[in-house]
Protein backbone atom coordinates (compact mmCIF):
# COMPACT_ATOMS: atom_id res chain seq x y z
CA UNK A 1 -13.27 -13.66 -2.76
CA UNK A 2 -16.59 -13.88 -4.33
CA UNK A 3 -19.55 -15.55 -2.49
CA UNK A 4 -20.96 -18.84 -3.64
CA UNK A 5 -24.55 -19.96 -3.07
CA UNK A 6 -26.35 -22.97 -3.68
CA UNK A 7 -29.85 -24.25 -3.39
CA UNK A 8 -31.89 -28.17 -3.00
CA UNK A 9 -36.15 -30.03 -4.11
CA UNK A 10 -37.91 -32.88 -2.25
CA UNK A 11 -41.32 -34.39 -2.73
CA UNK A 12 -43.64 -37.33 -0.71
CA UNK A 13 -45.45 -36.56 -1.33
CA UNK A 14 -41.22 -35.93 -0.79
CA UNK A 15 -40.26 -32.62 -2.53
CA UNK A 16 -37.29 -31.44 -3.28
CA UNK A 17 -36.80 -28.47 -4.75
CA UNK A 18 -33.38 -28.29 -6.02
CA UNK A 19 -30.08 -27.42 -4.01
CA UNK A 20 -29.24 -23.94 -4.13
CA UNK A 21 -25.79 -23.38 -4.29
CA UNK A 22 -23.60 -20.17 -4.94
CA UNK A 23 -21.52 -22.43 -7.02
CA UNK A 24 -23.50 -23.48 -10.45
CA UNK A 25 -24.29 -27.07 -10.21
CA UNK A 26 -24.23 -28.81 -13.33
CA UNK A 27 -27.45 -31.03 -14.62
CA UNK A 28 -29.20 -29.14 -11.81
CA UNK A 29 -32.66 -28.22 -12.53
CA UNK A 30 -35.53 -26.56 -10.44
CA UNK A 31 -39.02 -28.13 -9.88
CA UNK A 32 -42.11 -25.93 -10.40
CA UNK A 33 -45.27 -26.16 -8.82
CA UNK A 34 -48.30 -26.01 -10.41
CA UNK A 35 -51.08 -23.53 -9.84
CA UNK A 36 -53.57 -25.78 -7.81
CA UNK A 37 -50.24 -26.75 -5.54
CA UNK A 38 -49.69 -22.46 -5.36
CA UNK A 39 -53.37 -22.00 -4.56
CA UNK A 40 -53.37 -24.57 -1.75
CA UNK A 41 -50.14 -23.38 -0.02
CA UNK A 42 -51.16 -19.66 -0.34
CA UNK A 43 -54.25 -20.77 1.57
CA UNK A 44 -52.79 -22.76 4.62
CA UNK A 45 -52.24 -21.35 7.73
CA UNK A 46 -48.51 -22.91 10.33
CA UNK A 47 -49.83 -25.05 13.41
CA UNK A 48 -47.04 -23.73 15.46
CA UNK A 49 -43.72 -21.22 15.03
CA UNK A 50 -41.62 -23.62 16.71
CA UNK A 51 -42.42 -26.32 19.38
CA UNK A 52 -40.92 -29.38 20.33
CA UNK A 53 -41.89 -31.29 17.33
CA UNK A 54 -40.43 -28.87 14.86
CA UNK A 55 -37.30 -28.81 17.44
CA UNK A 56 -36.73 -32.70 17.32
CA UNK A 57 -37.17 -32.55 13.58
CA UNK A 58 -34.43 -30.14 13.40
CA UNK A 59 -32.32 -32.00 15.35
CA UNK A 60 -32.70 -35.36 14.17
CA UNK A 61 -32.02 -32.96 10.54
CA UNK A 62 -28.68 -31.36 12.04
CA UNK A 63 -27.37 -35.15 13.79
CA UNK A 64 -28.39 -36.86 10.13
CA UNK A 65 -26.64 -34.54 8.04
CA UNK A 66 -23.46 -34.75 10.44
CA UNK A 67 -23.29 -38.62 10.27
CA UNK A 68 -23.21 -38.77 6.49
CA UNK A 69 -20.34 -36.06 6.72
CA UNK A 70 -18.17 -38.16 9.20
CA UNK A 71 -18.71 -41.51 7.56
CA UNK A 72 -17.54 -39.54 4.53
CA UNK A 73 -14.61 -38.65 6.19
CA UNK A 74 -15.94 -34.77 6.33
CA UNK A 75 -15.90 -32.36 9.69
CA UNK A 76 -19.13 -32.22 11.23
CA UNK A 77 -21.24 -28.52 11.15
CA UNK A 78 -21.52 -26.35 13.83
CA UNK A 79 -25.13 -24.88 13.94
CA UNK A 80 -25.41 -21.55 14.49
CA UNK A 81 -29.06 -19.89 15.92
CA UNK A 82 -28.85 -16.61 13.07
CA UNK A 83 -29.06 -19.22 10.24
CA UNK A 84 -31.47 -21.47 11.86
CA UNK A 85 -33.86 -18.52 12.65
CA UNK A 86 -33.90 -17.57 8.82
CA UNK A 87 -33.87 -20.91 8.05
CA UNK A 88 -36.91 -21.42 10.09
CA UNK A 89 -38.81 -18.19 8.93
CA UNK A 90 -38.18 -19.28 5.26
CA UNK A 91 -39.86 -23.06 6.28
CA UNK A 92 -42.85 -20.95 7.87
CA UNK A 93 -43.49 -18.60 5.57
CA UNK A 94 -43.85 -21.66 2.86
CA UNK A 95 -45.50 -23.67 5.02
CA UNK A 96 -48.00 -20.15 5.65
CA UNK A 97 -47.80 -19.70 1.52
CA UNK A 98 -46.72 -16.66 1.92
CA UNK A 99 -43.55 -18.14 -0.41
CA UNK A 100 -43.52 -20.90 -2.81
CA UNK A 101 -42.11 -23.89 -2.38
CA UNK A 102 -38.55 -22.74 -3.14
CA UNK A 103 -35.28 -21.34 -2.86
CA UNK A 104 -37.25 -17.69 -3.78
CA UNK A 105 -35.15 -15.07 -1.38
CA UNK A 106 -32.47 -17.19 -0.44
CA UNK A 107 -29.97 -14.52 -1.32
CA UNK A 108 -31.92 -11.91 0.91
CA UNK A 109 -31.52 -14.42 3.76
CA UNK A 110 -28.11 -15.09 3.73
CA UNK A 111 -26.79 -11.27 3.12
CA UNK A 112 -29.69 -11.20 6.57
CA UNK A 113 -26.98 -13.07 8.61
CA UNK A 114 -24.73 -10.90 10.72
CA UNK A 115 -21.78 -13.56 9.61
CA UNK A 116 -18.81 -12.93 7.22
CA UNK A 117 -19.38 -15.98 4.65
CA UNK A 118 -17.46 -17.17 1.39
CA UNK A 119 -20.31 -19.49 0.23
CA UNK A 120 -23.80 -20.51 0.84
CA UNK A 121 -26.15 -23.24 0.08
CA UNK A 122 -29.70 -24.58 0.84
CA UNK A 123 -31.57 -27.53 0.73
CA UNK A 124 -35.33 -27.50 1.34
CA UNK A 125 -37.92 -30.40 1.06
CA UNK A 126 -41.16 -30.36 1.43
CA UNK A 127 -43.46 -33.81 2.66
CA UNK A 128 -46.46 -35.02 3.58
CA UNK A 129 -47.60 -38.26 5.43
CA UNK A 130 -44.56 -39.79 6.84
CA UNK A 131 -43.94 -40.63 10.55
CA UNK A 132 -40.42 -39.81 10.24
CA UNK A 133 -40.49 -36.45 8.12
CA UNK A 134 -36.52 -35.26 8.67
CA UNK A 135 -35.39 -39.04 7.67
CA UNK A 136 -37.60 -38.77 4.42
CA UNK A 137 -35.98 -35.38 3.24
CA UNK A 138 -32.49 -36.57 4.65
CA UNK A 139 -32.50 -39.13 2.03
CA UNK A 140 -34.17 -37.38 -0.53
CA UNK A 141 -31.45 -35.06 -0.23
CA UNK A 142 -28.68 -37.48 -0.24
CA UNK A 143 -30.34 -39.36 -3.28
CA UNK A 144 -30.60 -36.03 -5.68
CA UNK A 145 -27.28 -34.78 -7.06
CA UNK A 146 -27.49 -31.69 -5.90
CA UNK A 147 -28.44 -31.75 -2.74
CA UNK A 148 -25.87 -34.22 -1.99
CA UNK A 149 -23.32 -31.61 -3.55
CA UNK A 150 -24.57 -28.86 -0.88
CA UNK A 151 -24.27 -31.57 2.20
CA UNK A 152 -20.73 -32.43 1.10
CA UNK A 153 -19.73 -29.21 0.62
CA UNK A 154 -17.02 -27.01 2.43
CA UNK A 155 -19.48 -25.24 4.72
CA UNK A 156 -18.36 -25.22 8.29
CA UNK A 157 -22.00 -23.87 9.51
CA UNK A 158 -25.64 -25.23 9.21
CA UNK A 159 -29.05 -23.79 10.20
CA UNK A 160 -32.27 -25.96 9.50
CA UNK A 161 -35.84 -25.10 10.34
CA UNK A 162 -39.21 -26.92 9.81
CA UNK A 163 -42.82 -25.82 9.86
CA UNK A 164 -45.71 -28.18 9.99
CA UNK A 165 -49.18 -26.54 8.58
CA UNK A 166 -53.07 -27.76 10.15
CA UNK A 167 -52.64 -30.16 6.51
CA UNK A 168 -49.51 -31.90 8.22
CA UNK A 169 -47.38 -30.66 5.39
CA UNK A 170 -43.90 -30.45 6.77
CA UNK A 171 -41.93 -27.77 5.30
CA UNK A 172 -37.62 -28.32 6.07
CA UNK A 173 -34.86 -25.68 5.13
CA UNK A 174 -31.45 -26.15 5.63
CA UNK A 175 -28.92 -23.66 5.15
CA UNK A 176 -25.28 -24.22 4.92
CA UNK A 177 -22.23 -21.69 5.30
CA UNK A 178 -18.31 -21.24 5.41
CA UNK A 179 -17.69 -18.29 7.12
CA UNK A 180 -14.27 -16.58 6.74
């Protein structure tokens, strides 16, 4: 069976880039940044790897994404610590701009996992200035297409990691996968 991946945009500023999915998604576009926004990440440096904001951000991410499932009538992910780290390294090195805002190396980070998958997908979202950063991207997410087409798909395992830069942008990845 082949593998299917999928990717996600959000802006507030809310960005979203746009869901990255192994499957195509149709009307799906990407969102570029411009080269003031690719100056400015390049040049920012993480506050922290992980601490216990990034960890309650993560979780309220994971608990969020699993309500929408069930009231959809969908079964709930199953996190798994090997996606969340590379999701989590792919949130720092954006928020580091050592990446741009993007789904750049998302196939790199998936063939990374020591897991036997069918498909993949990711979501990331990138904000700025909102008390509640993982409820802003949650529903930027469920708002865009294709986002919405990676949360309701049939993955079985999730990852998400944020990183927070000294600006306060918050940088969120989620990865999803059905493993065989």
């Amino acid at each position: 069976m082949s593998r299917q991946i999928a990717f996600g945009i959000a802006f507030s500023a809310l960005v979203l880039a746009s869901g990255l999915s192994t499957n195509a998604v149709p009307g799906h576009t990407r969102t570029k940044i411009n080269q003031n926004q690719a100056t400015s990440i390049r040049s920012r440096q993480v506050i922290a790897s992980t601490n216990s904001e990034t960890n309650a951000l993560e979780k309220s991410i994971f608990e969020q994404i699993n309500r929408y499932r069930a009231s959809k009538g969908m079964s709930k992910l199953r996190i798994n610590p090997n996606i969340t780290k590379q999701a989590r390294i792919h949130s720092q090195n954006m928020a580091k701009g050592k990446v741009p805002f993007s789904h750049n190396g998302f196939e790199r980070r998936v063939k990374a996992l020591p897991i036997k998958f069918n498909s993949a997908a990711e979501n990331v979202a990138y904000n700025l200035g909102y008390s509640d950063p993982a409820s802003e991207a949650v529903q930027g997410w469920i708002k865009s297409p294709g986002h919405l087409t990676n949360i309701k798909g049939k993955y079985n395992l999730t990852g998400i990691g944020v990183a927070t830069n000294k600006e306060g942008e918050v940088y969120l990845t989620q990865i999803f996968l059905n493993n065989r």
